[in-house]
Protein backbone atom coordinates (compact mmCIF):
# COMPACT_ATOMS: atom_id res chain seq x y z
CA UNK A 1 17.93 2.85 14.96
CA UNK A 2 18.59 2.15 18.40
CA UNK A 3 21.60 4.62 18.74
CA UNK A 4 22.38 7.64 20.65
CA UNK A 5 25.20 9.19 18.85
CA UNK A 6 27.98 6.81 19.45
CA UNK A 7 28.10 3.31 19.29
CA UNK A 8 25.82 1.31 21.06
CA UNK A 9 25.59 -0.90 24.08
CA UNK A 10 25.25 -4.59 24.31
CA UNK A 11 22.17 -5.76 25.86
CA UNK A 12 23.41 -6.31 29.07
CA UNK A 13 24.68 -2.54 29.33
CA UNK A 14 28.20 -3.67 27.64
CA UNK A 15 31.39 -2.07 27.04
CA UNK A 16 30.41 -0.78 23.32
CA UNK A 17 29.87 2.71 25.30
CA UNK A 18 30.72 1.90 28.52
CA UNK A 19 33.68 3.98 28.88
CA UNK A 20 32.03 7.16 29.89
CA UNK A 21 29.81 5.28 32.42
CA UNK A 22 30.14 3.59 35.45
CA UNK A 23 28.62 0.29 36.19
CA UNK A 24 25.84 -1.40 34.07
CA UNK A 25 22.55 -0.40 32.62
CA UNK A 26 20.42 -0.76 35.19
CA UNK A 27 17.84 -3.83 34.59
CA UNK A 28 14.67 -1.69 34.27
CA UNK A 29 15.55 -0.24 31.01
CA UNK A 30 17.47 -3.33 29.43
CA UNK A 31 14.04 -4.08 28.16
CA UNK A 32 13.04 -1.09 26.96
CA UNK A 33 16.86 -0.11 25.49
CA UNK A 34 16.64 -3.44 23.27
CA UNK A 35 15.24 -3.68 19.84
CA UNK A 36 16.61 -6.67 18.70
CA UNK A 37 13.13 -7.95 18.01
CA UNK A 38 12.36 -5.37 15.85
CA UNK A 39 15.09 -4.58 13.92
CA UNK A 40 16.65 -7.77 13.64
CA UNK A 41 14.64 -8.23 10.24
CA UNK A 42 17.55 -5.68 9.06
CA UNK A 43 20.65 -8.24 9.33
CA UNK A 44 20.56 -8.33 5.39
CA UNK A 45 20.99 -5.10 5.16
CA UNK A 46 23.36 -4.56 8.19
CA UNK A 47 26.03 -7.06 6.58
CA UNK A 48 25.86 -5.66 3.14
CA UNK A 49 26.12 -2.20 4.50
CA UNK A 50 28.68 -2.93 6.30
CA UNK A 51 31.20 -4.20 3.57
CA UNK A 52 30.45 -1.42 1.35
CA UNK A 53 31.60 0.71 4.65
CA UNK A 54 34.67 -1.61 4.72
CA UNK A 55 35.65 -1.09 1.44
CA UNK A 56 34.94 2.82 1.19
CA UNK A 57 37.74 2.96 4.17
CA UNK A 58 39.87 0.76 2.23
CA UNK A 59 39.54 3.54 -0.72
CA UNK A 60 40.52 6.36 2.11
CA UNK A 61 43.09 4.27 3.07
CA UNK A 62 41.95 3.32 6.56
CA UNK A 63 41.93 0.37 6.14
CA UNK A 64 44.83 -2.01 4.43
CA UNK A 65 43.48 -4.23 1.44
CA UNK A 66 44.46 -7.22 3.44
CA UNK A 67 42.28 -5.62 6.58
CA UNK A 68 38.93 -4.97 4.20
CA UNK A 69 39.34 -8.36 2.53
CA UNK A 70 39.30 -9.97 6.04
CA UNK A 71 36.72 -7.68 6.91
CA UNK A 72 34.44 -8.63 4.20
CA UNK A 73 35.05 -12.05 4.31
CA UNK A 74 34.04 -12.52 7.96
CA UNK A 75 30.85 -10.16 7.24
CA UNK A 76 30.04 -13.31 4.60
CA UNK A 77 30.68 -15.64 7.24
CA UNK A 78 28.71 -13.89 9.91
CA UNK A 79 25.30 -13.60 7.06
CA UNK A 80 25.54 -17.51 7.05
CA UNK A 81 25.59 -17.90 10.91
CA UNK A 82 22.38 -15.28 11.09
CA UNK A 83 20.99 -17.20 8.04
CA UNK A 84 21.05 -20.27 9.54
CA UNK A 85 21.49 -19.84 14.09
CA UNK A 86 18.90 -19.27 16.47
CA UNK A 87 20.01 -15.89 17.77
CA UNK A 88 16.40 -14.53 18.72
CA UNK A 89 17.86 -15.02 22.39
CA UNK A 90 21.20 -13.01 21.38
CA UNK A 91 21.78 -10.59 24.63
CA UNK A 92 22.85 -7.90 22.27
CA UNK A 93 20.24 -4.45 22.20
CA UNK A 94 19.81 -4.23 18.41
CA UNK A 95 20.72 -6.19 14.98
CA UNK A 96 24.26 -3.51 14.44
CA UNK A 97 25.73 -4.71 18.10
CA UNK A 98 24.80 -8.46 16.71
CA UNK A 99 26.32 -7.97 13.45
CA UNK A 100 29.44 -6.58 14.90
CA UNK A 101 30.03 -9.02 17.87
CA UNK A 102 29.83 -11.87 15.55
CA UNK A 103 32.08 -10.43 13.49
CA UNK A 104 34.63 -10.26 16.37
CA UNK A 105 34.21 -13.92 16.85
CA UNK A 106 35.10 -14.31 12.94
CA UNK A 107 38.02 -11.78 12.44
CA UNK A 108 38.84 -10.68 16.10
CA UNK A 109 40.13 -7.12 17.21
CA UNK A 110 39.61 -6.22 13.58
CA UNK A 111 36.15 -6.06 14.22
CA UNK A 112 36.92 -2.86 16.07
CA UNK A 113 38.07 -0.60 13.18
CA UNK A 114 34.69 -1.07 10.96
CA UNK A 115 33.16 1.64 12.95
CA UNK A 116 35.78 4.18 11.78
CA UNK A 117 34.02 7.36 10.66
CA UNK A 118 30.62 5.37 11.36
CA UNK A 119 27.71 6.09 13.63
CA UNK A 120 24.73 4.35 14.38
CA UNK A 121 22.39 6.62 13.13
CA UNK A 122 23.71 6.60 9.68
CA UNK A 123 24.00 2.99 9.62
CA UNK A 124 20.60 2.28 10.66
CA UNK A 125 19.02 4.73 8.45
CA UNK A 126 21.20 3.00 5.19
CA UNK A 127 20.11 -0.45 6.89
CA UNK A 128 16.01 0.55 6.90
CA UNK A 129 16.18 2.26 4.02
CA UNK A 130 17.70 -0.68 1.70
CA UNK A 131 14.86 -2.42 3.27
CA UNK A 132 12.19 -0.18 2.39
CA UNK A 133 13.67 -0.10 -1.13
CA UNK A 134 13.47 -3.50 -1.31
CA UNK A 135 9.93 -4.25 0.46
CA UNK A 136 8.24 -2.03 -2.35
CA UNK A 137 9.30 -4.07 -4.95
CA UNK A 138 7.49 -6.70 -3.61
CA UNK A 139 4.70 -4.92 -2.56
CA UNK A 140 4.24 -3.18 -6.32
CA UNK A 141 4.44 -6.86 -7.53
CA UNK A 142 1.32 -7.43 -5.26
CA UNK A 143 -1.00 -4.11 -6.49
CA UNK A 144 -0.34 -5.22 -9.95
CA UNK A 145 -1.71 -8.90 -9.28
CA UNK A 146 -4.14 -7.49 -7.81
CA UNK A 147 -4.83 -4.99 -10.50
CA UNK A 148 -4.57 -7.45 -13.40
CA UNK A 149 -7.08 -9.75 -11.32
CA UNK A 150 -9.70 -6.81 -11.80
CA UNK A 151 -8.74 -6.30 -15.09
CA UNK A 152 -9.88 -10.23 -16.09
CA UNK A 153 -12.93 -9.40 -13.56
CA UNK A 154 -14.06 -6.72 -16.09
CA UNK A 155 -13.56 -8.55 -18.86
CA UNK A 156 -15.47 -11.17 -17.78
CA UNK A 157 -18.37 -8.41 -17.18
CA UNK A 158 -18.25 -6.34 -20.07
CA UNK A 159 -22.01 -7.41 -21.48
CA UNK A 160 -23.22 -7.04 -17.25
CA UNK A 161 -25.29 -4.22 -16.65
CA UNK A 162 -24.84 -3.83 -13.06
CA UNK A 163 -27.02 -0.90 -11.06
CA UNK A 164 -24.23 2.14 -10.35
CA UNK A 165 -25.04 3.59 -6.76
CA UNK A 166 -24.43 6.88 -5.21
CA UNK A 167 -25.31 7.14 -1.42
CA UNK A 168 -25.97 3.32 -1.61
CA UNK A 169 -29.38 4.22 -3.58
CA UNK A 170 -29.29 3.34 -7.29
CA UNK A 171 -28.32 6.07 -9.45
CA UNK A 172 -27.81 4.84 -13.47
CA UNK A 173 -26.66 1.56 -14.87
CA UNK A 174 -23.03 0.98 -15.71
CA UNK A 175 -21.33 -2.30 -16.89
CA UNK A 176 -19.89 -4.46 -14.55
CA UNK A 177 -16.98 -3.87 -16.12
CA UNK A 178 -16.62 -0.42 -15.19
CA UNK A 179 -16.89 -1.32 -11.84
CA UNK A 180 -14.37 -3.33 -11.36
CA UNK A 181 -12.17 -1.19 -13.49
CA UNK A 182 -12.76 1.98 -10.98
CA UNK A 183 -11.07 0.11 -8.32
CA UNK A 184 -7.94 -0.57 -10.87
CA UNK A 185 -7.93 2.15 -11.18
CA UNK A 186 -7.56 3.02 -7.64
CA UNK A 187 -4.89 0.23 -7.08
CA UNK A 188 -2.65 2.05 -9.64
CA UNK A 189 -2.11 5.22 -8.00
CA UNK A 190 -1.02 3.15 -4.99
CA UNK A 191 1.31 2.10 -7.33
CA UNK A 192 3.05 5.28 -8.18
CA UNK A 193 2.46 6.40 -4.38
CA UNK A 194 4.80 3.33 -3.46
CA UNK A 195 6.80 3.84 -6.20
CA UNK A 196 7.50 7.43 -5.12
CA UNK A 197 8.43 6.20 -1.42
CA UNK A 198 10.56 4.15 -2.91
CA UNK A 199 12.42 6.99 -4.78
CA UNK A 200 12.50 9.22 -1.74
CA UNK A 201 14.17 6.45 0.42
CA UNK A 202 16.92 6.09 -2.35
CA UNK A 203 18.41 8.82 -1.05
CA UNK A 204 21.52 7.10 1.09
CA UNK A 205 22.74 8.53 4.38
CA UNK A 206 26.24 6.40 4.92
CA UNK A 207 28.83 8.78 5.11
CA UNK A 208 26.89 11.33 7.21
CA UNK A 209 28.55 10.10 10.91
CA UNK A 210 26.23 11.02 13.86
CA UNK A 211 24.97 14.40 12.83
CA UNK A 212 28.36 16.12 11.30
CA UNK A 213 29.58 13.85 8.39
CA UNK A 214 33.14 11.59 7.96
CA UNK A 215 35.99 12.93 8.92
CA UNK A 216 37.87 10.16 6.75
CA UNK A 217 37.79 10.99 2.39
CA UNK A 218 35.21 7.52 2.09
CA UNK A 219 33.86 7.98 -1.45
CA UNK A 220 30.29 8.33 -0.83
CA UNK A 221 29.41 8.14 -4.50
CA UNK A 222 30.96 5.15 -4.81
CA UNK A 223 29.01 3.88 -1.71
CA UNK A 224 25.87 5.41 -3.33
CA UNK A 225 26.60 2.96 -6.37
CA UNK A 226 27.52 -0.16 -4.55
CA UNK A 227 24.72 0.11 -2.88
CA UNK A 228 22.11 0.95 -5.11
CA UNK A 229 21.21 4.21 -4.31
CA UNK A 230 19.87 7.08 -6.64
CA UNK A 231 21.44 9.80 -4.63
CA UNK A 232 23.73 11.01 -2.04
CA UNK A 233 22.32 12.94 1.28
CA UNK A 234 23.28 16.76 0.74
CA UNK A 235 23.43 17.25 4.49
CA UNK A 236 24.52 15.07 6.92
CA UNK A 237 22.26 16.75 10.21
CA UNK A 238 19.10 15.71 7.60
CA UNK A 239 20.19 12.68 6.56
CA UNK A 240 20.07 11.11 9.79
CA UNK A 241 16.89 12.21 11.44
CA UNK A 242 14.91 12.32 7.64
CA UNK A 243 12.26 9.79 8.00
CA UNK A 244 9.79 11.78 5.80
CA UNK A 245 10.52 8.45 3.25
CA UNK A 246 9.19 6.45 5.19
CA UNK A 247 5.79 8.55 5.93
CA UNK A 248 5.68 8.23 2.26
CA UNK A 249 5.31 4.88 2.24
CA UNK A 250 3.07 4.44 5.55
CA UNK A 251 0.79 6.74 3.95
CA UNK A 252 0.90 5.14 0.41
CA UNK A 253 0.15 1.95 2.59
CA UNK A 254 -2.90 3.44 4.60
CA UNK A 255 -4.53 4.61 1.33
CA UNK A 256 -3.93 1.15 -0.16
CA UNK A 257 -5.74 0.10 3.25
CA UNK A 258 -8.53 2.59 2.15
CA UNK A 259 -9.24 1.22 -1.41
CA UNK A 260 -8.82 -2.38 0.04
CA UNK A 261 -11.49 -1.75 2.24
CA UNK A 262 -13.99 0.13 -0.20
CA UNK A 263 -13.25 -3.08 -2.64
CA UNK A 264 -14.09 -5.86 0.34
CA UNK A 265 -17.05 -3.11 1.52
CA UNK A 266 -18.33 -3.92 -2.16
CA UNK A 267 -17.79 -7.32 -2.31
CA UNK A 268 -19.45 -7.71 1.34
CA UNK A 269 -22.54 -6.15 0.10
CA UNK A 270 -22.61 -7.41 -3.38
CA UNK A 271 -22.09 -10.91 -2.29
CA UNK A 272 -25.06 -10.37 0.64
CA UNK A 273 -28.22 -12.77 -0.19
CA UNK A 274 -30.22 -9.27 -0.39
CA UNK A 275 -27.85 -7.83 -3.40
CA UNK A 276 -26.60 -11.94 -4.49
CA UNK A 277 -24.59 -9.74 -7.92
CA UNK A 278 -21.00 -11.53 -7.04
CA UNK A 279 -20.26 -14.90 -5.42
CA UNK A 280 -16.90 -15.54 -4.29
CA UNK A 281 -15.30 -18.85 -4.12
CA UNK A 282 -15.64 -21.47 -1.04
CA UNK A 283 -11.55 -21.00 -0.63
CA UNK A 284 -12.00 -16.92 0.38
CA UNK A 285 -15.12 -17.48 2.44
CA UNK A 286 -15.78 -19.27 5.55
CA UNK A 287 -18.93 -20.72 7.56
CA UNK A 288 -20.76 -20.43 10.66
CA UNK A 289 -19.86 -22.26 14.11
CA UNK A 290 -23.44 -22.57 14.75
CA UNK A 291 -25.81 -21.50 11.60
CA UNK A 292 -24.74 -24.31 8.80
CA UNK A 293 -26.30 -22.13 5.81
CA UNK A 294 -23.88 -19.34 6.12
CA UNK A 295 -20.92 -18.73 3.85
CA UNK A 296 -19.47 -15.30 5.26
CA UNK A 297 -17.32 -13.31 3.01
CA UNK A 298 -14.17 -13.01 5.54
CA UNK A 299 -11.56 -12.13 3.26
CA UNK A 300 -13.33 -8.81 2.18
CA UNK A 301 -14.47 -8.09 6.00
CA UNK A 302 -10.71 -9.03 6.87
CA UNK A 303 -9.39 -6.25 4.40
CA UNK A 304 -11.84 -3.96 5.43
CA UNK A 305 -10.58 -4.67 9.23
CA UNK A 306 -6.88 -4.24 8.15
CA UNK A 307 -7.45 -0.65 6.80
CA UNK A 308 -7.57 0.69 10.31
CA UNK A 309 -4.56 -0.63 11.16
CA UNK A 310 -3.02 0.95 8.32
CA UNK A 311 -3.95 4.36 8.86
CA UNK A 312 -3.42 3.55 12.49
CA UNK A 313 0.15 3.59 11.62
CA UNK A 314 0.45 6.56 9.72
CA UNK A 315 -1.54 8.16 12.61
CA UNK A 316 1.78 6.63 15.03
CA UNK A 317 4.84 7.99 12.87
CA UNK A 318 3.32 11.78 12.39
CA UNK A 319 2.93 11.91 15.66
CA UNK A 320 6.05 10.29 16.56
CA UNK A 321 8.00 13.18 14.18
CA UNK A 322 6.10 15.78 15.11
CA UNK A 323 8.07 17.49 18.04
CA UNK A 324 11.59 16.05 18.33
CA UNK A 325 14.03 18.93 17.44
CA UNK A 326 16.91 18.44 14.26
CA UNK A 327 19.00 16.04 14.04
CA UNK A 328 18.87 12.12 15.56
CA UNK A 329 16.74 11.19 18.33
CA UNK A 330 16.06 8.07 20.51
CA UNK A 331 12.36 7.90 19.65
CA UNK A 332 13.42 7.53 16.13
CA UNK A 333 13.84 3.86 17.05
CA UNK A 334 9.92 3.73 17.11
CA UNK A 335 9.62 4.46 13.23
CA UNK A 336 10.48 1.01 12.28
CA UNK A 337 7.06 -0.57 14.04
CA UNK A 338 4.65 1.08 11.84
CA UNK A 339 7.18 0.67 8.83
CA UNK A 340 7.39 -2.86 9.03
CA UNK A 341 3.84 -3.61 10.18
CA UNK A 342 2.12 -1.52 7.16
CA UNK A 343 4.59 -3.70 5.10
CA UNK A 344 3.44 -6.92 6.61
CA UNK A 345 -0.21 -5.89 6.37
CA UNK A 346 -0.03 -5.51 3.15
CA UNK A 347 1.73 -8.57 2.35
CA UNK A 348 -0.97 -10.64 4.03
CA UNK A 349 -3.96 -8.67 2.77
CA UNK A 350 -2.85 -8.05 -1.00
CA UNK A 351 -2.23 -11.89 -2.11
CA UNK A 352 -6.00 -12.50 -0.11
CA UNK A 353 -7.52 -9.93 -2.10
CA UNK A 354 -6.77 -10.97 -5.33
CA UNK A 355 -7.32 -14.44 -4.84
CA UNK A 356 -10.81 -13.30 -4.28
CA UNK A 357 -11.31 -10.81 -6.72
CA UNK A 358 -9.26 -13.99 -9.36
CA UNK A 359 -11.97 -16.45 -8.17
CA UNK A 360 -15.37 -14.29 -7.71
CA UNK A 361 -17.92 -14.14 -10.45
CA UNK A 362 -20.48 -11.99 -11.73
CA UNK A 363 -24.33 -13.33 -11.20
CA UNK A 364 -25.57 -12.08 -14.08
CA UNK A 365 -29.55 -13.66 -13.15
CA UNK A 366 -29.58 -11.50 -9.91
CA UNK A 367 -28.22 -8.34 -11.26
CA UNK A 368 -30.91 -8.33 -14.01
CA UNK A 369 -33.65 -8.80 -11.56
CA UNK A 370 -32.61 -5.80 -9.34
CA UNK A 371 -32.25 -3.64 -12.41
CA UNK A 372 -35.08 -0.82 -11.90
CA UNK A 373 -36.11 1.21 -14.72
CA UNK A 374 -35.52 4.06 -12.27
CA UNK A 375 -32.15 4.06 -13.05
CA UNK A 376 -32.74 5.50 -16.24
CA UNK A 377 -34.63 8.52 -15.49
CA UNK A 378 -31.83 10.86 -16.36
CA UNK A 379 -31.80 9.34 -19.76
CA UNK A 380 -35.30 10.42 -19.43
CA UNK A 381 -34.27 13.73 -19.06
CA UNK A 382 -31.97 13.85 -21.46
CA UNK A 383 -34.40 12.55 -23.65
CA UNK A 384 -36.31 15.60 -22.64
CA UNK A 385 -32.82 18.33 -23.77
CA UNK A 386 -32.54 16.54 -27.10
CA UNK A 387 -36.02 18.01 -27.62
CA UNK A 388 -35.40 21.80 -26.61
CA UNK A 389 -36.60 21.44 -23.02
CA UNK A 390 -33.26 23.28 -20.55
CA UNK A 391 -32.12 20.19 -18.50
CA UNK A 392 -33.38 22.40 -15.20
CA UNK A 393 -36.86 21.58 -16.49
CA UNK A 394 -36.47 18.57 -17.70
CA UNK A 395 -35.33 17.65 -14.67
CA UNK A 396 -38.47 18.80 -12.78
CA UNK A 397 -40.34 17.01 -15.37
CA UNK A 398 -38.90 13.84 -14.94
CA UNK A 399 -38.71 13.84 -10.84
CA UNK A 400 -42.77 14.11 -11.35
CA UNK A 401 -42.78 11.16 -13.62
CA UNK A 402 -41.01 9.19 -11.05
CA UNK A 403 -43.27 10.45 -8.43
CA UNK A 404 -46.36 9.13 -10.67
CA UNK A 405 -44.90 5.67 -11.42
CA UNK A 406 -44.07 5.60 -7.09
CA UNK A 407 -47.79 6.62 -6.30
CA UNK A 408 -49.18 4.38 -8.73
CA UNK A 409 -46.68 1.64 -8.32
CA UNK A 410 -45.33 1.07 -11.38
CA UNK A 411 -42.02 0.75 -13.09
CA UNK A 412 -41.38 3.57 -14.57
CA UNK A 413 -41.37 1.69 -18.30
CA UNK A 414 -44.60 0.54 -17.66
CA UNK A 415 -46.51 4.31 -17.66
CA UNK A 416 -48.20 5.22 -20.97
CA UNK A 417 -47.11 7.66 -23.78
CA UNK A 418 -50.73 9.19 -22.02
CA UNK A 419 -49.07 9.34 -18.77
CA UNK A 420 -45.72 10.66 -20.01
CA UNK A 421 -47.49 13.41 -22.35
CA UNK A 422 -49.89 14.65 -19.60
CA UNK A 423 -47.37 15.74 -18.02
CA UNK A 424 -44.78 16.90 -20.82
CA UNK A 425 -45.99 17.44 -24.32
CA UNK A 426 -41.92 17.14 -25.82
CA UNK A 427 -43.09 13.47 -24.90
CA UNK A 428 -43.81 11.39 -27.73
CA UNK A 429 -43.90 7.94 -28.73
CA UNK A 430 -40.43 6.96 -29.06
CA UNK A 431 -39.60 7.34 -25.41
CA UNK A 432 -40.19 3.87 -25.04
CA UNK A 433 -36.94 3.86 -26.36
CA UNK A 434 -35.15 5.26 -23.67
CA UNK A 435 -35.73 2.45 -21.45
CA UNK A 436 -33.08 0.19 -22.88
CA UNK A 437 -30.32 -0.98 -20.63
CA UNK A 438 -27.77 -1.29 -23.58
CA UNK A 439 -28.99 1.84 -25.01
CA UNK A 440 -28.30 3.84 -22.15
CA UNK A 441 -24.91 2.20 -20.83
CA UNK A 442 -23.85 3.02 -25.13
CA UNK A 443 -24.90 6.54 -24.77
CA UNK A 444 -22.23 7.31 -22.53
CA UNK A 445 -19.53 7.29 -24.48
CA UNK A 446 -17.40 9.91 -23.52
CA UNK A 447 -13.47 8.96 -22.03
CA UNK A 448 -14.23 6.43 -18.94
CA UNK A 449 -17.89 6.04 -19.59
CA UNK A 450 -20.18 3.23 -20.07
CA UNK A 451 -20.29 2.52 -23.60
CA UNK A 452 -18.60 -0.64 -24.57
CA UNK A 453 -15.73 1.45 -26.54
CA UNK A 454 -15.44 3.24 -23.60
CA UNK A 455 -15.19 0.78 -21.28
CA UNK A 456 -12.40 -0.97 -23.91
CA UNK A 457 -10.43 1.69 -23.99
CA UNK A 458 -10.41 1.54 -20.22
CA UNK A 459 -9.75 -2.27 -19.92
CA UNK A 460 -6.61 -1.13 -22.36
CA UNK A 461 -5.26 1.73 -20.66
CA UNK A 462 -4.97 -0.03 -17.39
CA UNK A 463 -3.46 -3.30 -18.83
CA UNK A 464 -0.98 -0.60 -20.72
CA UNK A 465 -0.05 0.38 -17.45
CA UNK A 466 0.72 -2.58 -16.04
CA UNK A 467 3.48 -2.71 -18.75
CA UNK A 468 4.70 0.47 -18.06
């Protein structure tokens, strides 16, 4: 993390390195050297890394039993001082010079032989890396609230016929349901994208020194199962300068960002007092400083905000990785900002989201008064191909029935079977049938259509994957 290729420096320019250098770090780059700030979130991580290390040089025999029992037993005793001390003014650079001075106040000199074999840059990437594994966990937990939240939306809406838009201009009616399931359905492939980071930072690194590997036998497979790994680096140069894991999971996190902001884009407009189809509850919207009527929908317009900062972040690590040559590098210490701040966004935003989405409702009065009969002019057509007439025509057809019903402003159920057959004659009197909203939505019944089956066997498949 903070490493060159040895171990590191305390704070103050300390004697963790200082052998090859004269004097002190000079007080212009103590700041900008020290990452305790950042990375101190890792101490978890750091300690329980750190004892499997102790006890995979026990197995080579570097360590005595008596030396790795002492070893691990301070290690316990330094997680309850960092559980429980105020060390945010700790002069140390970074969380791994932290770890290990405390530990020299629990077990003295012994302290000094836990970095047998060890470098920093394999220890922080094991350290970040148990942390990512862990973080998605929690953030899968939260896409799945989330998702189930929508799921109990829909249900709620399956007898809503709700205008479907494309370009923002009404297009055909769908059920409400199927709205809300479209955006599941978006929140599940976030799911497997953060499910797949997570499997690409299972991958550990311990073992793999600076850039050349251990010169001591330490049973990295053993490591790998002590610590939960999946796998075992296959080459030690990769293994410490691979951050491609976490790109994974900045980028599963900015597309997250992306369908968190389409949903709150929705719910912004739907809740507006010119569309008035959803109202969400007092708890997830807030008021006006000076206009007392307003009730502003601020924790969709928050999510929506959020998203940049998301892709912001992926934006930061590409171009971070882009041009540092093989093997570790001091701007790798900059990958754990955008790591941990995509994680934290999503944290705050996810829980916000569903809360809203778990406490909005569907108003049925206003969606049925902006229902146009417009919406069903390609059941017109279709009504048209059912008869003979190739859809290219009937298509023409119907864009001049539209065109009538606009000049002559009219809803487009209101024309006449004389109006209809003047300019068609495969018009006849049963296309006053067409302009049924429950006849349309059922005539889509294909896989993810409209039709209540359809939109069942939707509402099924994505509660089925929230099983899986």
């Amino acid at each position: 993390m903070s490493s060159t290729d040895g171990p590191d420096t305390a704070g103050d320019g300390g004697a963790l390195w200082g052998g090859r250098f004269e004097g002190g770090m000079a007080p212009e780059m103590v700041p900008l050297n020290r990452c305790l700030g950042v990375d101190g979130r890792l101490w978890r991580q750091d300690v329980r890394g750190s004892m499997a290390w102790a006890r995979a040089l026990g197995g080579a025999e570097v360590l005595t039993p008596e030396e790795v029992g002492r070893l691990v037993d301070g290690l316990e005793a330094v997680a309850r001082r960092l559980a429980t001390e105020d060390w945010s003014g700790a002069p140390e650079e970074d969380i791994h010079s932290l770890v290990e001075r405390m530990l020299g106040e629990e077990v003295g000199e012994l302290a000094g032989k836990l970095h047998t074999g060890r470098s920093r840059n394999d220890q922080s990437a094991t350290d970040v890396q148990l942390w990512g594994m862990e973080a998605v966990e929690g953030l899968v937990e939260e896409v799945e609230a989330l998702v189930l939240a929508l799921a109990e939306w829909a249900e709620a809406g399956r007898e809503v016929a709700l205008p479907g838009y494309t370009h923002l201009q009404q297009g055909q009616p769908v059920r409400a349901a199927q709205w809300a399931l479209a955006h599941a359905q978006a929140f599940l492939r976030d799911r497997r994208r953060l499910r797949f980071a997570q499997e690409a930072a299972a991958v550990l690194p311990l073992g793999s020194g600076a850039i050349a590997g251990c010169p001591f036998p330490v049973d990295r497979e053993a490591l790998r199962r002590e610590l939960g790994f999946r796998a075992v680096s296959g080459n030690s140069i990769d293994a410490v300068s691979d951050r491609d894991w976490i790109c994974d999971l900045v980028y599963a996190g900015a597309v997250a960002g992306v369908h968190l902001s389409r949903l709150g884009e929705d719910l912004v407009l739907f809740s507006s007092t010119e569309f008035g189809f959803v109202r969400m509850a007092d708890g997830y919207s807030t008021g006006s400083s000076l206009m007392p009527q307003k009730r502003n929908p601020d924790a969709a317009e928050l999510a929506r905000g959020k998203s940049g900062r998301l892709a912001g972040n992926l934006q930061a690590l590409l171009t971070l990785l882009k041009g540092l040559p093989t093997g570790y590098n001091r701007d790798l210490q900059e990958d754990k900002e955008p790591l941990f701040d995509t994680v934290d966004t999503l944290r705050l935003v996810l829980p916000a989201m569903r809360g809203a989405v778990d406490t909005a409702t569907f108003r049925s009065e206003r969606i049925e008064a902006a229902l146009d009969t417009q919406l069903m002019a390609t059941d017109l057509a279709d009504y048209l191909v059912r008869r003979g007439v190739p859809f290219r025509e009937s298509h023409e057809v119907v864009g001049r029935v539209v065109r009538l019903a606009e000049e002559e402003d009219r809803p487009l159920a209101d024309l006449d079977l004389a109006d209809f057959a003047e300019i068609h004659l495969a018009f006849e009197a049963d296309v006053v049938e067409v302009f049924d909203w429950e006849t349309s939505l059922e005539s889509r019944d294909s896989r993810g259509g409209s039709s209540l089956r359809a939109v069942d066997e939707q509402l099924e498949e994505v509660r089925s994957a929230l099983m899986a």
